[in-house]
C-alpha atoms as a PDB file:
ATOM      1  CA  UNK A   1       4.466 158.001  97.601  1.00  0.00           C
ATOM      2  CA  UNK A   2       1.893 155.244  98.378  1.00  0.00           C
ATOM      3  CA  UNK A   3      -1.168 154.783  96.213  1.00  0.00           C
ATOM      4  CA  UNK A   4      -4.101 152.360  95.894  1.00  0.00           C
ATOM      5  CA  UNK A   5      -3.822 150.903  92.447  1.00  0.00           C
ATOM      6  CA  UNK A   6      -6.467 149.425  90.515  1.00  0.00           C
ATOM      7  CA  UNK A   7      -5.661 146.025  88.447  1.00  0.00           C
ATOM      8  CA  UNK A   8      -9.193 146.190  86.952  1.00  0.00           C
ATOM      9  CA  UNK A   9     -12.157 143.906  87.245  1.00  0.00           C
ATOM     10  CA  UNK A  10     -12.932 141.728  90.382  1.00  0.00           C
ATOM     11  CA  UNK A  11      -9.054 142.653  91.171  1.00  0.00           C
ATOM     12  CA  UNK A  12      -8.504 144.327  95.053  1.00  0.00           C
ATOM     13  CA  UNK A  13      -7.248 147.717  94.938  1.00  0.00           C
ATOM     14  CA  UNK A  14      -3.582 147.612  95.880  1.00  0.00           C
ATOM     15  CA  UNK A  15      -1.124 150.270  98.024  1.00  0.00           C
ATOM     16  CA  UNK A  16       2.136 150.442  95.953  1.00  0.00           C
ATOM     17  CA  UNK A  17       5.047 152.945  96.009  1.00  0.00           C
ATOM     18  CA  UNK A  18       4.586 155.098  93.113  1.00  0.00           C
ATOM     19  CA  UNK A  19       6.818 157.811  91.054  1.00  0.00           C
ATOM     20  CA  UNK A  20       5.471 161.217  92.675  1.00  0.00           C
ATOM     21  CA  UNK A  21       4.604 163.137  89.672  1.00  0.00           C
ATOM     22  CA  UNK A  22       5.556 166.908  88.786  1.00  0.00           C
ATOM     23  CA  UNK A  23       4.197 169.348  86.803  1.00  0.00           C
ATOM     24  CA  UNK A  24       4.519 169.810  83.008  1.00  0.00           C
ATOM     25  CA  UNK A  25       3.601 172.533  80.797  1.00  0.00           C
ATOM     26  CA  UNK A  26       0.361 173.614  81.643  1.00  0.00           C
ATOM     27  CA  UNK A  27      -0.081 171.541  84.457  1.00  0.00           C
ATOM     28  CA  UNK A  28       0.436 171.692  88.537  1.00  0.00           C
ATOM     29  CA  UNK A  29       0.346 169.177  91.223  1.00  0.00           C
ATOM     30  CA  UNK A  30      -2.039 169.654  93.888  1.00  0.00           C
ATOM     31  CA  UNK A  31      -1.665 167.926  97.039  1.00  0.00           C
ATOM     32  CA  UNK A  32      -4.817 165.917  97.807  1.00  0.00           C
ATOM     33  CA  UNK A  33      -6.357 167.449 101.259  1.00  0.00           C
ATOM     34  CA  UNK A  34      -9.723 165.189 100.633  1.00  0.00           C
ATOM     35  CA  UNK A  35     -10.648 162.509  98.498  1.00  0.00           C
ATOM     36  CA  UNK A  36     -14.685 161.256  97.411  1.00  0.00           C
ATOM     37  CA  UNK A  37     -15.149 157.618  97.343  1.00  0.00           C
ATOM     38  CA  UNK A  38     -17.965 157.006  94.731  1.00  0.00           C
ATOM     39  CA  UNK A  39     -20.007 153.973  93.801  1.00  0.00           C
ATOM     40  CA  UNK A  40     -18.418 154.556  90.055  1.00  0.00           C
ATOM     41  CA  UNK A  41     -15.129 152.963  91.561  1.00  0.00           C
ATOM     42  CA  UNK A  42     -16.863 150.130  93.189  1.00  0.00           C
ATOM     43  CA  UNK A  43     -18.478 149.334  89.385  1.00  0.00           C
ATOM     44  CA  UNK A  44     -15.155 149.368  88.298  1.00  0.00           C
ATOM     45  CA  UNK A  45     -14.079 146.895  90.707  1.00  0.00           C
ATOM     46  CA  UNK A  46     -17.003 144.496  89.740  1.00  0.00           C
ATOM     47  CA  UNK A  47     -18.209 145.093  86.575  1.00  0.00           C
ATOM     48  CA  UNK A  48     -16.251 144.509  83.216  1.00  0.00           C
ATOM     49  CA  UNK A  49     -18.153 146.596  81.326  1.00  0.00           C
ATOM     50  CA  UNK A  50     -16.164 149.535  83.142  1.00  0.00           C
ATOM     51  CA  UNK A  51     -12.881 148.191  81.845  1.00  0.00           C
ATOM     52  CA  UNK A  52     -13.201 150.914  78.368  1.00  0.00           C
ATOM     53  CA  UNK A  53     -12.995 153.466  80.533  1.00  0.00           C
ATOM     54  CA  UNK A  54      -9.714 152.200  81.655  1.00  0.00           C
ATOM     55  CA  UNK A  55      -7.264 151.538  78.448  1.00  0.00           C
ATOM     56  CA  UNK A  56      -4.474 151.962  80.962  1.00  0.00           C
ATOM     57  CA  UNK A  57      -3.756 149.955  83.933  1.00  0.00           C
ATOM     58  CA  UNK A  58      -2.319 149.919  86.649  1.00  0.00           C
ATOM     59  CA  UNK A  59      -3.899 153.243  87.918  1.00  0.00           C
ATOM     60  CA  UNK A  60      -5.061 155.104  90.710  1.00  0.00           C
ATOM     61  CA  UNK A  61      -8.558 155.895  90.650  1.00  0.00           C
ATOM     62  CA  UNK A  62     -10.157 158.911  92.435  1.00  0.00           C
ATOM     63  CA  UNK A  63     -11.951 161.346  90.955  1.00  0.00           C
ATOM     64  CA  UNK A  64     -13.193 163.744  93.567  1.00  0.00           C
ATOM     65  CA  UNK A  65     -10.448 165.365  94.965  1.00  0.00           C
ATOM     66  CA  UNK A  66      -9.786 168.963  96.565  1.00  0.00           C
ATOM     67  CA  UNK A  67      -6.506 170.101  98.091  1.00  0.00           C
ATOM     68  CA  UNK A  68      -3.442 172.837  97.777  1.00  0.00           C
ATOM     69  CA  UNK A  69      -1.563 173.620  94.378  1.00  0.00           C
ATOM     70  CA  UNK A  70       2.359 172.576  95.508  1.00  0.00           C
ATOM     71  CA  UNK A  71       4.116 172.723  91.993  1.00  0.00           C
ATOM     72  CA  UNK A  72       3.032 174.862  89.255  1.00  0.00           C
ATOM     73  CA  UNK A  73       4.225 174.056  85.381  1.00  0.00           C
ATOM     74  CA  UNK A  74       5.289 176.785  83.097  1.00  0.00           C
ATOM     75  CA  UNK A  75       2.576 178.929  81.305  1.00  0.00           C
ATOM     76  CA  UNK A  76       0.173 177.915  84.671  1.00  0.00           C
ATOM     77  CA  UNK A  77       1.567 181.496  86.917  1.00  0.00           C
ATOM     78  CA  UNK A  78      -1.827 183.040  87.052  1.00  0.00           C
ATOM     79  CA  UNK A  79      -1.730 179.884  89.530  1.00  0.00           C
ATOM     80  CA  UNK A  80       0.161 179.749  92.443  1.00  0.00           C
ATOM     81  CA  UNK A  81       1.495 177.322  95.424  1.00  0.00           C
ATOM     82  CA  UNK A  82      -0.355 177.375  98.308  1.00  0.00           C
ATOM     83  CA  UNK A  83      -3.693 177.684  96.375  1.00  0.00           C
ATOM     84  CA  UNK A  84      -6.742 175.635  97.565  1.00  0.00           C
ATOM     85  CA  UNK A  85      -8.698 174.245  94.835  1.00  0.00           C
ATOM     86  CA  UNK A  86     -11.217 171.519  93.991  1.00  0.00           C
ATOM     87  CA  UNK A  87     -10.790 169.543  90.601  1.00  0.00           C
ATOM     88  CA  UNK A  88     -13.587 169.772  88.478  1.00  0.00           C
ATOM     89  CA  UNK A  89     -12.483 165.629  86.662  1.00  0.00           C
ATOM     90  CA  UNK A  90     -13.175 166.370  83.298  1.00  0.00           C
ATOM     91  CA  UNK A  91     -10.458 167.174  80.525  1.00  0.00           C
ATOM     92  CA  UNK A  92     -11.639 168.526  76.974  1.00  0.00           C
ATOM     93  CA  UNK A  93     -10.965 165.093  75.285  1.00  0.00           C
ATOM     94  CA  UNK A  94     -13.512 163.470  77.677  1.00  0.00           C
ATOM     95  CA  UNK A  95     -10.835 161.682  79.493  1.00  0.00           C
ATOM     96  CA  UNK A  96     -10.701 162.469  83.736  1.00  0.00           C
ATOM     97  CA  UNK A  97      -8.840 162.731  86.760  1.00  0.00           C
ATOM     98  CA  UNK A  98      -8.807 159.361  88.263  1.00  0.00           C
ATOM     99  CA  UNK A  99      -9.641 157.681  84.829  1.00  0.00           C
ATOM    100  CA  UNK A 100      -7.090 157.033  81.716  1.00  0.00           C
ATOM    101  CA  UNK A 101      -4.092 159.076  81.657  1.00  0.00           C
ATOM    102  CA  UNK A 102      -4.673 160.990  84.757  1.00  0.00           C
ATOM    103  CA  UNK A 103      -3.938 159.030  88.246  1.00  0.00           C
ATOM    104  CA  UNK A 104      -6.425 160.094  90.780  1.00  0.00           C
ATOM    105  CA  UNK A 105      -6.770 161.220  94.838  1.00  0.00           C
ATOM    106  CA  UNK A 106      -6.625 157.643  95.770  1.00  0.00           C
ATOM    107  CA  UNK A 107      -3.042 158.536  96.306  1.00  0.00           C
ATOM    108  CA  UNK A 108      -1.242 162.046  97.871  1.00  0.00           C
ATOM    109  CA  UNK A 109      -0.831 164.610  94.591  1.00  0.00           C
ATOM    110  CA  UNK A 110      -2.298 164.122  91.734  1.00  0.00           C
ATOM    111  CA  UNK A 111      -1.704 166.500  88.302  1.00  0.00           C
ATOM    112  CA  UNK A 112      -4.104 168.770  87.065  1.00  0.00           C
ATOM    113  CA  UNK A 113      -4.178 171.407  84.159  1.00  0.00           C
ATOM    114  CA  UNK A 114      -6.890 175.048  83.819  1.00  0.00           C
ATOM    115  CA  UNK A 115     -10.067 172.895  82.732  1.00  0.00           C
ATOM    116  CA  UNK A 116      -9.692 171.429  86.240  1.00  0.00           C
ATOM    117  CA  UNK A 117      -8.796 173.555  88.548  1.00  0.00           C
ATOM    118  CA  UNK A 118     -11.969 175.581  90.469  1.00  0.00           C
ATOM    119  CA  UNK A 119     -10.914 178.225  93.369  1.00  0.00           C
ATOM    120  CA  UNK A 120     -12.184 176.676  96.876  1.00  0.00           C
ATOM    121  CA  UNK A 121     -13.515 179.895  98.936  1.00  0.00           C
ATOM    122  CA  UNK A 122     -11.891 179.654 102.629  1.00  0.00           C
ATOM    123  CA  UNK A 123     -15.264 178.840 103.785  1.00  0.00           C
ATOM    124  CA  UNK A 124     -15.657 175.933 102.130  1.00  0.00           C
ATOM    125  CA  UNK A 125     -14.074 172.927 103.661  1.00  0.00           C
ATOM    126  CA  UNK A 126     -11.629 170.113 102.111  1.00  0.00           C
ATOM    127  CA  UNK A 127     -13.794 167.566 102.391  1.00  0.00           C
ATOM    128  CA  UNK A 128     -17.131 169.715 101.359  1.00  0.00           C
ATOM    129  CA  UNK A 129     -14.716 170.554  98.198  1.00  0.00           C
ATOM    130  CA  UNK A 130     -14.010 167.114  97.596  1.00  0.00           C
ATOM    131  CA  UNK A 131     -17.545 166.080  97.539  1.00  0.00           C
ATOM    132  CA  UNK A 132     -18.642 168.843  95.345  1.00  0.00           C
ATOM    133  CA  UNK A 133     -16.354 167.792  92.601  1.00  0.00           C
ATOM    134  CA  UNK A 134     -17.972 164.433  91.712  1.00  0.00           C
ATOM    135  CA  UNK A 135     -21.057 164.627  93.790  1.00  0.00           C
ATOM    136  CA  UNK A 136     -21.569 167.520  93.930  1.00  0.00           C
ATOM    137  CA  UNK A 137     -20.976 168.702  90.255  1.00  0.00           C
ATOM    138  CA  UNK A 138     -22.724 165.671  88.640  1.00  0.00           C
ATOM    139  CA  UNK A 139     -25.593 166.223  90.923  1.00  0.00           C
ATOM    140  CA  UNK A 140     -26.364 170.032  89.700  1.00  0.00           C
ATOM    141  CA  UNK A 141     -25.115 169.879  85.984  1.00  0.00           C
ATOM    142  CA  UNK A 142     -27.804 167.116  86.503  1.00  0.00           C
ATOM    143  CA  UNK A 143     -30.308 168.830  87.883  1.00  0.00           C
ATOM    144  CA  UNK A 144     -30.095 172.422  87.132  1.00  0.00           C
ATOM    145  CA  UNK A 145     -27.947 172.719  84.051  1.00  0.00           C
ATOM    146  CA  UNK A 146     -29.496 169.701  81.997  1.00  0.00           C
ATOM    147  CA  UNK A 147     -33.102 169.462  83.743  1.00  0.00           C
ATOM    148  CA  UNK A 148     -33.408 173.367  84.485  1.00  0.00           C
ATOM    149  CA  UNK A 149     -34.789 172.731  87.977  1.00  0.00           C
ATOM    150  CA  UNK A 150     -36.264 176.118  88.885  1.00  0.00           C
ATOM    151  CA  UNK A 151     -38.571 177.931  91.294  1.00  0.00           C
ATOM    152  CA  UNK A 152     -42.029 176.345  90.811  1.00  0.00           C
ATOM    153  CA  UNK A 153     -40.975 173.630  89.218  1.00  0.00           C
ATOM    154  CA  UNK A 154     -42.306 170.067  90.733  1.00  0.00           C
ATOM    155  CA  UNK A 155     -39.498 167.368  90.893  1.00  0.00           C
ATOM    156  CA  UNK A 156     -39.134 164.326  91.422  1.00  0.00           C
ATOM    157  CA  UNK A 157     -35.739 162.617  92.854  1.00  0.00           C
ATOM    158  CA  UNK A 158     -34.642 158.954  92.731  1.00  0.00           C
ATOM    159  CA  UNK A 159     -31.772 157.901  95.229  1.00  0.00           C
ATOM    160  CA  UNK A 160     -30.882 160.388  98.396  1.00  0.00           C
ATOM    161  CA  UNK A 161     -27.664 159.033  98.400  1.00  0.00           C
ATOM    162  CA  UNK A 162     -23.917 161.499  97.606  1.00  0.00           C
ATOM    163  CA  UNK A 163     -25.647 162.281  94.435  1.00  0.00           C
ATOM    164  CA  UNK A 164     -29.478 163.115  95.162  1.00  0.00           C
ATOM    165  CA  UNK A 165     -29.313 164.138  98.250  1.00  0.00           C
ATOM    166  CA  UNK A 166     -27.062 167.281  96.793  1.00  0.00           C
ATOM    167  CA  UNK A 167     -29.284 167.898  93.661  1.00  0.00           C
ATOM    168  CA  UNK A 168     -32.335 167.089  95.988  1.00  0.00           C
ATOM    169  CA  UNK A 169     -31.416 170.125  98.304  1.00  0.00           C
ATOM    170  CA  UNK A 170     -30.521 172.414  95.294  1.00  0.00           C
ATOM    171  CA  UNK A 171     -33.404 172.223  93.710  1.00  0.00           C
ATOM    172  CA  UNK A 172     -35.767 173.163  96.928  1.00  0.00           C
ATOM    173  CA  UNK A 173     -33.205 176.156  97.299  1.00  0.00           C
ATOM    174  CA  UNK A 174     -33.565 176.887  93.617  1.00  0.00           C
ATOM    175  CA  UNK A 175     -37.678 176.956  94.602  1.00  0.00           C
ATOM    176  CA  UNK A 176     -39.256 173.608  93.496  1.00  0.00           C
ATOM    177  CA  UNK A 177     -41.478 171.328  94.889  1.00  0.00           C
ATOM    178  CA  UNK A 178     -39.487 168.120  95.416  1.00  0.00           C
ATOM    179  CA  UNK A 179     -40.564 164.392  95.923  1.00  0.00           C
ATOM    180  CA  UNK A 180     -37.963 161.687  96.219  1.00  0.00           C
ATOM    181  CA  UNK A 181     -37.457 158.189  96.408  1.00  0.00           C
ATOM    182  CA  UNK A 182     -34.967 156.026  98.717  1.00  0.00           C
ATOM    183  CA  UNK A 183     -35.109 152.326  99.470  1.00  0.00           C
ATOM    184  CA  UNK A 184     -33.094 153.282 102.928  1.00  0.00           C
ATOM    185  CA  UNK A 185     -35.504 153.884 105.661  1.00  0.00           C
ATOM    186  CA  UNK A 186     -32.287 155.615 107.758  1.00  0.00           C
ATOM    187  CA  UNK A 187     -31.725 158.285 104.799  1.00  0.00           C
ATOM    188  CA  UNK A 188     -35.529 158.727 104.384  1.00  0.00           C
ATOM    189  CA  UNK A 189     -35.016 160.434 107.776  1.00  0.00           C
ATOM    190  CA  UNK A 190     -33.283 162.832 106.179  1.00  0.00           C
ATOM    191  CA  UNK A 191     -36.673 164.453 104.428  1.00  0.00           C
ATOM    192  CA  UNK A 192     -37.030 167.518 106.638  1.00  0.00           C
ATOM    193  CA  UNK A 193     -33.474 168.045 106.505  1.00  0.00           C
ATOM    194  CA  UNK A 194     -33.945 168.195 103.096  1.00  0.00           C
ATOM    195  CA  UNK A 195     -36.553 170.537 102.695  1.00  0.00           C
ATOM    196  CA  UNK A 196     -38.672 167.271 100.610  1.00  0.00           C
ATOM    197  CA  UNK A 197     -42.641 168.003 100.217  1.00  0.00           C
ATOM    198  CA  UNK A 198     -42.677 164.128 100.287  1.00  0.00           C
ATOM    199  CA  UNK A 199     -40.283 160.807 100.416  1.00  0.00           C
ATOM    200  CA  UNK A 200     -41.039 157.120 100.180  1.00  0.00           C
ATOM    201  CA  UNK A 201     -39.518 153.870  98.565  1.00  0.00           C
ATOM    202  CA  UNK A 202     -40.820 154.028  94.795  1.00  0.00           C
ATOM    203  CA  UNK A 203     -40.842 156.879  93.203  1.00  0.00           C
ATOM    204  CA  UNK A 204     -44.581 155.889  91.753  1.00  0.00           C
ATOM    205  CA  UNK A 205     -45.602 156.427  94.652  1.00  0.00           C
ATOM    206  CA  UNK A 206     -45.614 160.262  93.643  1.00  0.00           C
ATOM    207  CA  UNK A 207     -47.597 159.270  90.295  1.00  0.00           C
ATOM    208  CA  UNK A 208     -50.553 161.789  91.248  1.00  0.00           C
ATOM    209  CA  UNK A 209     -47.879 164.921  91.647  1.00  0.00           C
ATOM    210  CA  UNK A 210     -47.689 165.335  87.814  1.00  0.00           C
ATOM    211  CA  UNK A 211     -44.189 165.873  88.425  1.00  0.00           C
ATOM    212  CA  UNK A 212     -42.086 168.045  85.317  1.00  0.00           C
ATOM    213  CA  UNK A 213     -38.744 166.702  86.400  1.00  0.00           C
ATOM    214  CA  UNK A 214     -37.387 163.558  87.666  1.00  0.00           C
ATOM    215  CA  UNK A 215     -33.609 162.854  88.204  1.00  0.00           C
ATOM    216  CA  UNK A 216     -32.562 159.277  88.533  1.00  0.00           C
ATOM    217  CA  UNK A 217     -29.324 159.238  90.733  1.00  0.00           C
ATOM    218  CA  UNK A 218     -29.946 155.634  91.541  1.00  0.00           C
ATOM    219  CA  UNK A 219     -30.112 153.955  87.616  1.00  0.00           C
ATOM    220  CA  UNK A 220     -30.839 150.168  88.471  1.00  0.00           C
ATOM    221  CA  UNK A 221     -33.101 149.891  85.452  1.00  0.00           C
ATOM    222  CA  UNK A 222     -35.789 149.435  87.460  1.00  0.00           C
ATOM    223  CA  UNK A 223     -35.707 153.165  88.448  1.00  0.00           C
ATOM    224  CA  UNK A 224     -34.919 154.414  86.046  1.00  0.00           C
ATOM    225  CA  UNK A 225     -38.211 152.366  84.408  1.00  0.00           C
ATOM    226  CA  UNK A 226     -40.251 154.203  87.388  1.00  0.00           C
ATOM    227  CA  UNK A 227     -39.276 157.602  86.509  1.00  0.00           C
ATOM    228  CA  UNK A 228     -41.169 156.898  82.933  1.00  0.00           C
ATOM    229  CA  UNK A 229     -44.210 155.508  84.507  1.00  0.00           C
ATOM    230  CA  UNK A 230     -44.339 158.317  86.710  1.00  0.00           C
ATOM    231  CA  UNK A 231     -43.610 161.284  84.729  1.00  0.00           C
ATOM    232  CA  UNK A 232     -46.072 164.040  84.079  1.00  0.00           C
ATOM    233  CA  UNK A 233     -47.058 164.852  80.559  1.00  0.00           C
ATOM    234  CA  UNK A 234     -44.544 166.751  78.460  1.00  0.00           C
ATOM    235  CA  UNK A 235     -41.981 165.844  81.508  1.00  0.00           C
ATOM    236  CA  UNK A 236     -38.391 165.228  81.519  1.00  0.00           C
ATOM    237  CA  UNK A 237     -36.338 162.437  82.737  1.00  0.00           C
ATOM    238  CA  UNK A 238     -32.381 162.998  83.856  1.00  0.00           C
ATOM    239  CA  UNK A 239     -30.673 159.727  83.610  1.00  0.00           C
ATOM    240  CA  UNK A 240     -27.326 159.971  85.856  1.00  0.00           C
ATOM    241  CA  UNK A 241     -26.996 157.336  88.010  1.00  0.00           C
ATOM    242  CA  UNK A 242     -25.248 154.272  86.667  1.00  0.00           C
ATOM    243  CA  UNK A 243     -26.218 151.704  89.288  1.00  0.00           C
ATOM    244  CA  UNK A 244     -26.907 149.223  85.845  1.00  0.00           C
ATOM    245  CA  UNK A 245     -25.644 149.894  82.358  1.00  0.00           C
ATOM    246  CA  UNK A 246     -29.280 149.220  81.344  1.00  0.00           C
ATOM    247  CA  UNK A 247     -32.590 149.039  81.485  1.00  0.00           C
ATOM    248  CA  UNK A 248     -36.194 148.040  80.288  1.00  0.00           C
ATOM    249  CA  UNK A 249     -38.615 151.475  80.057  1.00  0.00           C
ATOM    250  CA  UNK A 250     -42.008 151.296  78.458  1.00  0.00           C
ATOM    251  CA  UNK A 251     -41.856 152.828  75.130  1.00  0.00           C
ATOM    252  CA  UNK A 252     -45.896 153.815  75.371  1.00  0.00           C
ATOM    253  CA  UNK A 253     -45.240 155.919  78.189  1.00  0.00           C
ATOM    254  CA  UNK A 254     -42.737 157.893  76.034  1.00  0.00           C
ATOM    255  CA  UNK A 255     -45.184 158.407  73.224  1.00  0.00           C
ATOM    256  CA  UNK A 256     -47.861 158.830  74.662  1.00  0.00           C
ATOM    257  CA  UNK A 257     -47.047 161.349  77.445  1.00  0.00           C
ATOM    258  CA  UNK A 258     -44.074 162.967  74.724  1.00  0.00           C
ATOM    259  CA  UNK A 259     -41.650 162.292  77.348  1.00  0.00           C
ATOM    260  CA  UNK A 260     -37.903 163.667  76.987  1.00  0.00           C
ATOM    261  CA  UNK A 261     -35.042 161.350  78.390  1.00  0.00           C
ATOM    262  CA  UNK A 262     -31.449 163.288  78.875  1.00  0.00           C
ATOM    263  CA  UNK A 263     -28.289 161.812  79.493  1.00  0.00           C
ATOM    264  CA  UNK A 264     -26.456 163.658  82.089  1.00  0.00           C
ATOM    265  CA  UNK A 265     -22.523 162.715  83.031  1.00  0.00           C
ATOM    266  CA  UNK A 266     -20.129 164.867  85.371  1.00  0.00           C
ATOM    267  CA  UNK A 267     -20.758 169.510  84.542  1.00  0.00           C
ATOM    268  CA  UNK A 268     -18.520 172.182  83.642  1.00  0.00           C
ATOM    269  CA  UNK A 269     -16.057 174.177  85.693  1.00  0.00           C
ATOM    270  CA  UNK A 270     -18.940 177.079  86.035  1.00  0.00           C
ATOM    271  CA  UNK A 271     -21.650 174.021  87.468  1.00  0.00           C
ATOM    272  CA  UNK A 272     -18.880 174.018  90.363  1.00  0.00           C
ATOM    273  CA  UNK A 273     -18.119 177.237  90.930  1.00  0.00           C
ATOM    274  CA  UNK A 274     -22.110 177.906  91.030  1.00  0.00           C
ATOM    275  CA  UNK A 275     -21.971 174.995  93.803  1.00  0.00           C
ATOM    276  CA  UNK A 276     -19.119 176.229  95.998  1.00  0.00           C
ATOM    277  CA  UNK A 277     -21.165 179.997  96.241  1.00  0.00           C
ATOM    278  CA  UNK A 278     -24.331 177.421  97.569  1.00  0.00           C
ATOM    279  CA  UNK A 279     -21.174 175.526  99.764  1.00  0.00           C
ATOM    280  CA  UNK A 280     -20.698 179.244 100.683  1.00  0.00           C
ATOM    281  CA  UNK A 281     -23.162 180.133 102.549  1.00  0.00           C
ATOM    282  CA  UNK A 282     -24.289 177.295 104.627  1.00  0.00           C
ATOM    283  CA  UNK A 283     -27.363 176.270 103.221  1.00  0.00           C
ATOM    284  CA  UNK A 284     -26.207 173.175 101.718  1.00  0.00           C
ATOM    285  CA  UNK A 285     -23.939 171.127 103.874  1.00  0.00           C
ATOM    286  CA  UNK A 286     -24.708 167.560 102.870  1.00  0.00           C
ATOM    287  CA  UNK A 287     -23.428 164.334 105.318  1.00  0.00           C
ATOM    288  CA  UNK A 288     -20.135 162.796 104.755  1.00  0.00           C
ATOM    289  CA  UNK A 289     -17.789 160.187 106.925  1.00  0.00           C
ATOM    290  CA  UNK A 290     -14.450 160.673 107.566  1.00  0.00           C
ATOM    291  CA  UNK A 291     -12.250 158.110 106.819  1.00  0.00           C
ATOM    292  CA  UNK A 292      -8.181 157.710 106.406  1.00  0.00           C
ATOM    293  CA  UNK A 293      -6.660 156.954 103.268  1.00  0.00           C
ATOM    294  CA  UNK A 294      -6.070 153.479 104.386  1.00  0.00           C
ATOM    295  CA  UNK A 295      -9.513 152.888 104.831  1.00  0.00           C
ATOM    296  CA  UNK A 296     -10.458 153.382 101.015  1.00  0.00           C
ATOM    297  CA  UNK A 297     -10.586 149.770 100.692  1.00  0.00           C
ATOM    298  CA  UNK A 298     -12.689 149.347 103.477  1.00  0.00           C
ATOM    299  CA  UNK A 299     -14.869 152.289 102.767  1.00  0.00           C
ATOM    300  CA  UNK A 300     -15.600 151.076  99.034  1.00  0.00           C
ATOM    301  CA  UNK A 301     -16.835 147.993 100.092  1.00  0.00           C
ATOM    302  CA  UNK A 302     -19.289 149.379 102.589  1.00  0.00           C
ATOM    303  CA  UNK A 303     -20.373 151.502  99.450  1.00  0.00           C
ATOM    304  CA  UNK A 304     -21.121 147.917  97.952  1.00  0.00           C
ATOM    305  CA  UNK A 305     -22.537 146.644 100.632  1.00  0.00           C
ATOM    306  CA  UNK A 306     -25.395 149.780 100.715  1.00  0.00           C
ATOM    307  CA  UNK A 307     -27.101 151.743 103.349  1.00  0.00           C
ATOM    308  CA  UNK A 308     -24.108 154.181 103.472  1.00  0.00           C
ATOM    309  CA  UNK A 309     -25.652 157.589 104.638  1.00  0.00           C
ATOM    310  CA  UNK A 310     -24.083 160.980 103.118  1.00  0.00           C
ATOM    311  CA  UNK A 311     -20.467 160.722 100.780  1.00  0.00           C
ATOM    312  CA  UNK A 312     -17.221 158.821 102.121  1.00  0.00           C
ATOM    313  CA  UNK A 313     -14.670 161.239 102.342  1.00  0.00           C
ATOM    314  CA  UNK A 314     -10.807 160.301 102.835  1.00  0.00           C
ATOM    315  CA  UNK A 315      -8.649 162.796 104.751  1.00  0.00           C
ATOM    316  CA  UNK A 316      -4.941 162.997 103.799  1.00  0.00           C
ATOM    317  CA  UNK A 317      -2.755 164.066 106.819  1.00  0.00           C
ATOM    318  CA  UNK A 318      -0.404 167.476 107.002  1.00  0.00           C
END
């Protein structure tokens, strides 16, 4: 089979033939239906400081992924083939689908073991499925599971991109009161869609909302330096978006306010099952482009470039 391999740093991503792989104990192979392309690949590409992440190379990367179990490794029969699933990336070591010792949906099957494997309800599409594994999941664990967004609640949102526009939408169906912040005038459009009591460029823009929550999906340092001079007292920052490994935040704000800042990476197998029921029943149907595998390339450079509306979403063929 033909995958896009990654080199590592300011290397091209390159289609080889690879061994297909089968399934060991505990393990099946799912054949990729839909594959995410995320901006985490495109730091990869360009950043060195993404290289730990990586102590084997080459590799395909690819870590939002949804398709059909084909092969199924002893002691996995409570699984069987035919199954459609998305792939929740995270293992219990911390390693992940499309990362380390786990090629990822950058290529046709990938292998997969019970800490990744989520049912996909009918309803749900491949490439919705796909989204919510990456996107999707790291934008609710985010928001929900590590911020507690709730009914009530007023929250603030940095980035509208895969990411926040997801965790942006859950939260008004979970109830709150949500401002958010996007440097693209195009996705700004998106507000109503949205259900947003209030978008603009900066995020201090929103200073006077007292907000409890923010959730920085973008985290260029900047933003994430905004979402401390912005916060309410007593309020809570969610740093997920890796845009810059780091960044400048005035410590007085902190003190003074007795701010709370949480890391937040990837969620759990129940974050995504929680997601697919939303997925379920229409009300959250974020944009996504279609593209063919042989577009990856192509598509993760337009993710460098910016302005990309909704999640890039590869399509593997029947």
């Amino acid at each position: 089979m033909r995958s896009w391999r990654f080199h590592g740093t300011d290397k091209p991503l390159t289609l080889e033939e690879v061994e297909e792989p089968h399934a060991g104990p505990g393990e099946v192979i799912v054949d990729v239906k839909a594959a995410g392309l995320c901006h985490s690949d495109v730091s990869a590409l360009d950043d060195a400081g993404w290289m730990a992440m990586f102590p084997r190379i080459p590799m395909t990367l690819g870590h939002e992924n949804a398709g059909v179990i084909s092969e199924v490794g002893k002691g996995m029969e409570h699984w069987k083939v035919g199954d459609r699933v998305g792939l929740s990336p995270m293992m219990p070591d911390g390693d992940a689908i499309g990362y380390g010792a786990w090629d990822g949906g950058y290529g046709p099957k990938v292998r997969a073991t019970d800490a990744n494997l989520v049912r996909l309800p009918d309803q749900v599409s491949f490439e919705l499925g796909a989204m919510a594994t990456d996107a999707g999941l790291t934008s609710y664990h985010a928001m929900v599971t590590r911020g507690g967004a709730k009914k009530g609640m007023r929250v603030g949102v940095i980035g509208l991109g895969g990411l926040g526009y997801i965790g942006a939408r859950v939260a008004v169906l979970k109830g709150a009161e949500v401002y958010a912040a996007e440097v693209n005038p195009d996705t700004r459009e998106l507000a109503d869609e949205i259900g947003l009591a209030g978008v603009a460029a900066s995020i201090t823009d929103f200073a006077d909302k007292n907000l409890e929550l923010i959730v920085d999906y973008a985290g260029f340092g900047s933003t994430t330096a905004q979402a401390v001079q912005t916060l309410g007292e007593s309020g809570t920052l969610v740093q997920v978006g890796m845009g810059r490994l780091e960044a400048t935040i005035d410590t007085k704000q902190v003190i003074l306010k007795q701010l709370q800042i949480l890391g937040s990476k990837s969620g759990t197998k129940q974050d995504l099952e929680e997601l697919y029921d939303l997925m379920g029943t229409g009300e959250l149907n974020p944009p996504l482009n279609r593209i063919t595998p042989h577009q990856i390339p192509e598509g993760l450079d337009r993710l460098r470039q910016g302005g990309v509306v909704g999640r890039l979403i590869a399509l593997y063929e029947d």
